[in-house]
Protein backbone atom coordinates (compact mmCIF):
# COMPACT_ATOMS: atom_id res chain seq x y z
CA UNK A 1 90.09 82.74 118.51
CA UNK A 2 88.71 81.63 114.82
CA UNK A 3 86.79 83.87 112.80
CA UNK A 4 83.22 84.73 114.28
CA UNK A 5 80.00 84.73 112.80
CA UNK A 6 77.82 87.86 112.29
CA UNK A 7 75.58 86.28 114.31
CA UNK A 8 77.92 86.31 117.06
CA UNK A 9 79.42 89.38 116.26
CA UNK A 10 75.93 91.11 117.10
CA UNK A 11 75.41 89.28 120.20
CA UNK A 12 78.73 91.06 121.80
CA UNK A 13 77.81 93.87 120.57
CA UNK A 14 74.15 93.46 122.32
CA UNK A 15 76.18 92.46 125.38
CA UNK A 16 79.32 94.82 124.93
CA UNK A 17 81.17 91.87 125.94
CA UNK A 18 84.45 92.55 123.95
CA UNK A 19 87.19 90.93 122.69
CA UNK A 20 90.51 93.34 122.35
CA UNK A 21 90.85 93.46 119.19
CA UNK A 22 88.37 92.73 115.65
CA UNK A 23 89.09 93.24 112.27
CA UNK A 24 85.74 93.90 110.33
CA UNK A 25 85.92 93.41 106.42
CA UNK A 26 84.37 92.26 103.66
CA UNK A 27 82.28 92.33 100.67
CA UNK A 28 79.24 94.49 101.76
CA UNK A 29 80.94 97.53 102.58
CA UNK A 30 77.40 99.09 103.88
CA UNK A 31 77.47 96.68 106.65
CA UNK A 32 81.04 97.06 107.25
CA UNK A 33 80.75 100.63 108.53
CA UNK A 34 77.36 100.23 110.10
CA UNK A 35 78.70 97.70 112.19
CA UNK A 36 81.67 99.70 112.90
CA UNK A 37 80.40 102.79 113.84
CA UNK A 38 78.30 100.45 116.37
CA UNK A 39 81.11 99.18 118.10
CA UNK A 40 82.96 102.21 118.04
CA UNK A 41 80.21 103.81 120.19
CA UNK A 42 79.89 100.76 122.33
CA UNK A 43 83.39 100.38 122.90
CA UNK A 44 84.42 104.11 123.32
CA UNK A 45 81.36 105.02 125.84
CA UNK A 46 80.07 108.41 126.74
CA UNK A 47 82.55 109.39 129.15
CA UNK A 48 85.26 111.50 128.37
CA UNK A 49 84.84 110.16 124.79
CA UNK A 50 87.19 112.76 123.18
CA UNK A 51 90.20 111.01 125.57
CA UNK A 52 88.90 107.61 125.37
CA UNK A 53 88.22 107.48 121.83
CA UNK A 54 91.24 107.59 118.83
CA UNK A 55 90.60 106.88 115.05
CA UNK A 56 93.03 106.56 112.54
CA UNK A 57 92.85 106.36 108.62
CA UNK A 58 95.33 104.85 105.88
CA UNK A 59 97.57 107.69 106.59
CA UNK A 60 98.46 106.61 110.35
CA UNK A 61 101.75 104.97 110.93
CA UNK A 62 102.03 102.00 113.11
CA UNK A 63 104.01 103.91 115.67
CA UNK A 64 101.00 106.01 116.04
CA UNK A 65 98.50 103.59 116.31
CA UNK A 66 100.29 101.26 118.97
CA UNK A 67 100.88 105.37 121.08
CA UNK A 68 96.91 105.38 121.06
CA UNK A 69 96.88 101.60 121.86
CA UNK A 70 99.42 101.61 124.30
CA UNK A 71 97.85 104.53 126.77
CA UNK A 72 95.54 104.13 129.30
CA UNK A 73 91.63 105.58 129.33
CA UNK A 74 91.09 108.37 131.28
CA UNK A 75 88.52 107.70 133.69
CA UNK A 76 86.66 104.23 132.07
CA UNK A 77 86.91 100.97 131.96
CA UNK A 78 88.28 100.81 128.67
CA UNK A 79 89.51 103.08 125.93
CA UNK A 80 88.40 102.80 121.72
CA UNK A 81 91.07 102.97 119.24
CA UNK A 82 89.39 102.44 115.50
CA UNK A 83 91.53 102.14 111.74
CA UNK A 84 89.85 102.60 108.73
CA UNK A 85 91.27 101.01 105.70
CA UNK A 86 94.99 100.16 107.15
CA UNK A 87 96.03 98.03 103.64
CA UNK A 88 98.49 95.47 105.28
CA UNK A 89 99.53 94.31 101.60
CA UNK A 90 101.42 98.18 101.24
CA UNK A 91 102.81 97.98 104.15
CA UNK A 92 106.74 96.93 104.35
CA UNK A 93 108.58 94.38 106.02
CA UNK A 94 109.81 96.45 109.77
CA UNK A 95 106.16 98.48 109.92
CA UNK A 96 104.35 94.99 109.09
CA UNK A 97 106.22 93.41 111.98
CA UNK A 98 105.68 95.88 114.19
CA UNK A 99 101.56 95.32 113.42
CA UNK A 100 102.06 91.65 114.25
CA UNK A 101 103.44 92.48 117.75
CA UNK A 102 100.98 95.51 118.06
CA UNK A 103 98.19 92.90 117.86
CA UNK A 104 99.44 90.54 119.72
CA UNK A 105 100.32 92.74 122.93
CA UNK A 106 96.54 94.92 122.88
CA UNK A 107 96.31 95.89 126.46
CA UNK A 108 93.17 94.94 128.41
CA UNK A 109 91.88 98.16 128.74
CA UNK A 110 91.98 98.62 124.64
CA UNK A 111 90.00 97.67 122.16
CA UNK A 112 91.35 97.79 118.76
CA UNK A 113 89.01 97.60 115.69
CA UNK A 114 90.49 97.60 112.23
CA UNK A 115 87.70 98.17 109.42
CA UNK A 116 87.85 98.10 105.68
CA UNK A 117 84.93 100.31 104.68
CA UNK A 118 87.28 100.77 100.67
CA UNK A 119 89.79 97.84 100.86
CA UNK A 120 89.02 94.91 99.07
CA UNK A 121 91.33 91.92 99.85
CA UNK A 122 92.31 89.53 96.70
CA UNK A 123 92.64 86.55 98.64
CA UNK A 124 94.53 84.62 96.15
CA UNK A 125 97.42 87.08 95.60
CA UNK A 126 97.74 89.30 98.93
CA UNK A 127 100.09 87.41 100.74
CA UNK A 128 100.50 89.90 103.44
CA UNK A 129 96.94 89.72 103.96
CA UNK A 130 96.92 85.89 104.33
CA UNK A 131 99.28 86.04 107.39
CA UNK A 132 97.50 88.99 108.97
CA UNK A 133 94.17 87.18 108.91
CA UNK A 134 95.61 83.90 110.52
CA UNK A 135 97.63 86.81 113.21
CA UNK A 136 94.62 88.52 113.93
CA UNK A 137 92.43 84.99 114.56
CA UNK A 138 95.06 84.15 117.27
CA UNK A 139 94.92 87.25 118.88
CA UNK A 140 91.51 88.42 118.88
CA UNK A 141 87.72 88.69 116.52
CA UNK A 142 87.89 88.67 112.39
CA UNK A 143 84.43 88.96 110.91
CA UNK A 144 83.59 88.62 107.42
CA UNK A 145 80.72 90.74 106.25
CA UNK A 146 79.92 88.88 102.36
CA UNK A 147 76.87 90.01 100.01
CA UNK A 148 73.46 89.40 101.05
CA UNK A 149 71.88 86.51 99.03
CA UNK A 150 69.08 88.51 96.67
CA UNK A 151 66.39 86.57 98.44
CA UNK A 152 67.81 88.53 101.86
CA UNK A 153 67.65 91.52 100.20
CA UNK A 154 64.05 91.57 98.97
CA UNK A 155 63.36 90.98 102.47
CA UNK A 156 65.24 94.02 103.60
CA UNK A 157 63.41 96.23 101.18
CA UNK A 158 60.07 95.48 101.93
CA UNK A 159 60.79 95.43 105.55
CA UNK A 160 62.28 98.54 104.64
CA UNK A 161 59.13 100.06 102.86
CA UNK A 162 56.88 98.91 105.76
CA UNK A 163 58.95 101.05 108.35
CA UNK A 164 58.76 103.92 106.31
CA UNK A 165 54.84 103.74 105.51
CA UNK A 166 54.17 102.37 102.10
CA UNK A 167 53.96 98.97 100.55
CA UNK A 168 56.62 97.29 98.97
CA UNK A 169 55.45 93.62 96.98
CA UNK A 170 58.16 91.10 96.85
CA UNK A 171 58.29 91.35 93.13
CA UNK A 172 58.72 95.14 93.20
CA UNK A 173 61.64 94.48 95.19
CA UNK A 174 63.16 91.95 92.80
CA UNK A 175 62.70 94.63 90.24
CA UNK A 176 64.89 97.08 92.27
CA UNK A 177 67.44 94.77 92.91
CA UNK A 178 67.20 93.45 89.03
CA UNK A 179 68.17 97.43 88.16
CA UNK A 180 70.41 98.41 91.00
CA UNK A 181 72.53 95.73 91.64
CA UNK A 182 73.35 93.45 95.13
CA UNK A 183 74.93 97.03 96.81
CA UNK A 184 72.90 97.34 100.17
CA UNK A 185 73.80 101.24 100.46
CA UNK A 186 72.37 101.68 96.43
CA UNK A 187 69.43 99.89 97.60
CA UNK A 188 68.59 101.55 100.28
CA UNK A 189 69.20 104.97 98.37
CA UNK A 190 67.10 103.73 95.70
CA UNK A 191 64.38 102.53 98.65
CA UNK A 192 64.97 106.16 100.30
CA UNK A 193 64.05 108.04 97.49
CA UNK A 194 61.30 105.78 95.71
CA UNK A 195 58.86 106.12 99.54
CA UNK A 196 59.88 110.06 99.90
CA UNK A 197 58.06 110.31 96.54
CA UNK A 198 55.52 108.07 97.81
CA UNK A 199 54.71 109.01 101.31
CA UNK A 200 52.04 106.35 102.03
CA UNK A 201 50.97 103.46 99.87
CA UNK A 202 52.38 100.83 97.57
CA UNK A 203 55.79 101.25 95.38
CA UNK A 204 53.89 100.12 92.08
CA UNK A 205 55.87 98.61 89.26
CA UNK A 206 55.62 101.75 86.66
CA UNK A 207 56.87 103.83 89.56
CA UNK A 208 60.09 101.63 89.87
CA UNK A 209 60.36 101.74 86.27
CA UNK A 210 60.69 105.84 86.33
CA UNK A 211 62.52 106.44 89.21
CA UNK A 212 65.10 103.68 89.93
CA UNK A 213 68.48 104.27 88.64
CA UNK A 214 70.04 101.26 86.51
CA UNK A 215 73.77 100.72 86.96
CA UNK A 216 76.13 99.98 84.37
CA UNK A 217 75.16 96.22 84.27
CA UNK A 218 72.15 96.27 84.16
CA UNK A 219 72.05 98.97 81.15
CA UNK A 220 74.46 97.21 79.03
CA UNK A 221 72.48 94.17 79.69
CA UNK A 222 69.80 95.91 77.93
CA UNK A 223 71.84 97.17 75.67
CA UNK A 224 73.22 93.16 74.90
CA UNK A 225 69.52 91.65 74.75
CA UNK A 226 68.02 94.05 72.17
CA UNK A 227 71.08 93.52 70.06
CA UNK A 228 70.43 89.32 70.25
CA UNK A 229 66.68 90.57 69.44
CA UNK A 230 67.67 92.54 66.51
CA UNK A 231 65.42 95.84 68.02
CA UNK A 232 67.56 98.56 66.70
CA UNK A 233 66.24 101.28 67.80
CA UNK A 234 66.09 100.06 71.23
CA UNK A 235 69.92 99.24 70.69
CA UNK A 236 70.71 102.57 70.01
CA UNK A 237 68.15 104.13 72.51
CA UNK A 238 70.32 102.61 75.12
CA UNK A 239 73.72 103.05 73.52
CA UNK A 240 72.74 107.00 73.66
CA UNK A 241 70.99 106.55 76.72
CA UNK A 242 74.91 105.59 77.90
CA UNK A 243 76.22 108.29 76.62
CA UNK A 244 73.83 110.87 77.52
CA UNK A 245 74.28 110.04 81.34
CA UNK A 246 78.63 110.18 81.14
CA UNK A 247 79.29 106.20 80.74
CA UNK A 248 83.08 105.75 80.04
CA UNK A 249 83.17 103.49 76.47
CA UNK A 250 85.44 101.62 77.59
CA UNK A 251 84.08 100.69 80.84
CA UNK A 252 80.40 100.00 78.47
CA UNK A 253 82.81 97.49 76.24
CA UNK A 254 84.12 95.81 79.01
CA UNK A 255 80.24 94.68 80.50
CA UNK A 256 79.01 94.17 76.88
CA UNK A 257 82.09 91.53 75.44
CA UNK A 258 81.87 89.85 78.99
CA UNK A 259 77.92 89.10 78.27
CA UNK A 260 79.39 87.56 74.82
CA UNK A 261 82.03 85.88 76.67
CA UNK A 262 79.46 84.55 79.40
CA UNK A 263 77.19 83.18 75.95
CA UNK A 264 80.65 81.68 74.14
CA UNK A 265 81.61 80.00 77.47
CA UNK A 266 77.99 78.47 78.17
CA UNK A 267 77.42 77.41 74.14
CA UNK A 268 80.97 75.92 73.94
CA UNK A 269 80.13 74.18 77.74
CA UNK A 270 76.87 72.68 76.49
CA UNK A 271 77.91 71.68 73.23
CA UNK A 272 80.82 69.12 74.57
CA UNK A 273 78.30 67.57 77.16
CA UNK A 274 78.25 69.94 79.97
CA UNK A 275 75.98 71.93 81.69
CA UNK A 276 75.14 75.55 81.48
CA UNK A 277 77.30 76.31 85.14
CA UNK A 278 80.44 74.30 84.26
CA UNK A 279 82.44 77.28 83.64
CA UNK A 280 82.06 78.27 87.25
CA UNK A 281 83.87 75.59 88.10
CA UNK A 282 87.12 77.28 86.34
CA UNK A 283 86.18 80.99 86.12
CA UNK A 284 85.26 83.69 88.63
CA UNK A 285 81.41 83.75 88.92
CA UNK A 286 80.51 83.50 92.67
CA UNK A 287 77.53 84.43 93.41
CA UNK A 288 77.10 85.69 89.89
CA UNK A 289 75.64 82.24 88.53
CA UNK A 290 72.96 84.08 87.04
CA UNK A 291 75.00 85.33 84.40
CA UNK A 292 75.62 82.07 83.21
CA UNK A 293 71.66 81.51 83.48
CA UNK A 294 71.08 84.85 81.62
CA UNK A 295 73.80 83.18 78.79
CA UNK A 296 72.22 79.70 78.40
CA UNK A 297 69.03 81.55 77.53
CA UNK A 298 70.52 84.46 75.13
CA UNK A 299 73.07 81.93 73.27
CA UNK A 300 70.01 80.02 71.65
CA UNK A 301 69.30 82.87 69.43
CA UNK A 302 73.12 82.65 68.32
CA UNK A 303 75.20 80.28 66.79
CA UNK A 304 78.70 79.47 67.84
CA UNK A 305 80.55 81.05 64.56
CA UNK A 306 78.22 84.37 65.34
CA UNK A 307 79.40 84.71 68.65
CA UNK A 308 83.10 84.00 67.37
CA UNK A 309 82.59 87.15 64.74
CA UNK A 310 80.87 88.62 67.67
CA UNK A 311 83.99 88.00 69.74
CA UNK A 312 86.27 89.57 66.73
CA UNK A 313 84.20 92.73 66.59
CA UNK A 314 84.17 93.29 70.45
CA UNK A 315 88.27 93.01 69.97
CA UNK A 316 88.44 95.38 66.99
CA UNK A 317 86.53 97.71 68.57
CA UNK A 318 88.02 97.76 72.19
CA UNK A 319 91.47 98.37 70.20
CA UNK A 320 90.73 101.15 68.33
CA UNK A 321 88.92 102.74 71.84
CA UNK A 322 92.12 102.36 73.35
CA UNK A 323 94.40 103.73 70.77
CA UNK A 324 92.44 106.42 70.31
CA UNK A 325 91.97 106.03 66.61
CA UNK A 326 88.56 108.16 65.89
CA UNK A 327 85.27 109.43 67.28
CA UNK A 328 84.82 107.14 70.29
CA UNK A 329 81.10 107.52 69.96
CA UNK A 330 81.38 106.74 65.94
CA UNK A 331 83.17 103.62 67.40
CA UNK A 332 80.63 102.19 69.43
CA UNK A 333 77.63 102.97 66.83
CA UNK A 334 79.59 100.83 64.17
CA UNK A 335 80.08 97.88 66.77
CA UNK A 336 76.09 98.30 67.51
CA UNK A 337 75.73 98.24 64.05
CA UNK A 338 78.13 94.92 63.25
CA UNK A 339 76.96 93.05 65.86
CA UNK A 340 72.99 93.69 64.99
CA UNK A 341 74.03 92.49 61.50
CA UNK A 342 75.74 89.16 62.74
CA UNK A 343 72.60 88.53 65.22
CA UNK A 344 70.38 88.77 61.94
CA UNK A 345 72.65 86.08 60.22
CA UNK A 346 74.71 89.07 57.85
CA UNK A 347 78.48 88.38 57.63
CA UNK A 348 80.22 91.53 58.21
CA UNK A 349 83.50 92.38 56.24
């Protein structure tokens, strides 16, 4: 059968009307082992649950998982046999065979569930991954679990807040997300923690301000707009902010020269004719338009040969981090410094 909605997903799992065998993956890895650990439960029952009930990991070998498939429950209806994170794209040519037949021969008192709570499928290269998908549709239930859109999210929170006693405003809940990222399991850490401190009451703005946690992104992206602004101390407030908490350099390059690559793309867009989101037509920016957004509006305060010395320094700078030439921190500092100067209109030598 084709690939199912969540929306039915949850109604057979309301109904525990099963199909033999699902494969559960995904973007929002939060929701793929919620829903898991669901059916698992479902599927497995309470009775005799330690005979009727087998999970595997990565480290299982086909031949083990078809054993656990292939036997019958002890005293049920059925029998549960759950995989976490099989990678089909490692697997080689006789054991991936022997999956293909495994699916396609489930007996009817099994239910097999493979779930991906780490895997993350590259749909354009794994191969292997491509065929199992269209197997696994023939043969039984493929559900794909993608982000929640941000304006789902605020809902979750402040649904979230209300359950737990306090008061959550829609635009507190943007803010959160703003900081944290579109991770459901962050969020709801971040949620978790901000109401424990709370007990009763509303979330207020200054108290999201304090307590949430900002990932990489979204410091860097600090980091990128007080730079445009020329604020240097705020620059290097963050930059030591970075530091202070353990950031890898490298890994703080990487966000901060894709922000100037985001502004280069969107200036160089605009100025032959096109729009601000033309170059997610040809690069990778689902449902990450609003970096493009966030460009259009930083780029104004640069011109185009400012971001290309921009560009230069960000190159210089992520060479000599990874040849190891120097004080990585003293490396950093002087790209804070030369790309402050080029945002006030200096030419740097």
């Amino acid at each position: 059968m084709p690939e199912i909605t969540e929306a039915e997903f949850k109604k057979q799992l309301e109904k525990s009307d099963f199909s033999n065998f699902y494969l559960i993956y995904g973007e929002e890895k939060y929701l793929i082992v919620n829903y898991a650990q669901k059916m698992i439960a479902k599927a497995a029952g309470s009775v005799f649950s330690d005979f009727n009930l087998q999970c595997f990991d990565d480290s299982a070998s086909i031949d083990e998982i078809a054993a656990a498939v292939e036997a019958l429950p002890f005293m049920a209806e059925r029998k549960c046999v759950a995989v976490s994170d099989l990678d089909v794209e490692s697997l080689r040519v006789q054991e991936a065979a022997k999956l293909d037949e495994l699916i396609a021969n489930i007996p009817e008192t099994t239910v097999l569930i493979f779930y991906l709570p780490t895997v993350v499928i590259d749909y354009k290269k794994d191969k292997k991954w491509k065929k199992f998908l269209t197997s696994a549709n023939q043969t039984g239930c493929t559900v794909q679990l993608k982000k929640r859109s941000n304006l789902d999210l605020e809902k979750l929170l402040c649904t979230g807040a209300t359950k737990r006693g306090c008061v959550l405003p829609r635009a507190g809940a943007a803010r959160i997300i703003g900081y944290c990222g579109n991770d459901m399991q962050t969020l709801l850490n971040e949620l978790e923690k901000l109401c424990a401190f709370v007990k009763e009451g509303e979330i207020t703005t200054q108290l999201i301000d304090q307590m949430v946690v900002r990932n990489l992104e979204t410091k860097v992206y600090d980091l990128s707009k007080a730079i445009i602004a020329g604020e240097y101390d705020k620059a290097y407030g963050v930059l030591d902010l970075l530091f202070y908490q353990n950031e890898e350099p490298v890994s703080v390059l990487a966000v901060l020269s894709s922000a100037y690559v985001d502004m280069y793309r969107v200036r160089t867009s605009v100025q032959s004719g096109y729009g601000a989101m033309e170059p997610a037509k040809y690069f990778d920016y689902a449902r990450k338009e609003f970096r493009l957004t966030n460009a259009e509006r930083d780029a104004k305060k640069l011109t185009s040969s400012m971001l290309r010395e921009s560009l230069q320094a960000l190159l210089q700078a992520d060479t000599a981090l990874k040849s190891a030439r120097g004080d990585r921190r003293i490396v950093m500092e002087k790209l804070i410094a030369q790309l402050l100067l080029i945002a006030e209109g200096e030419r740097i030598a």
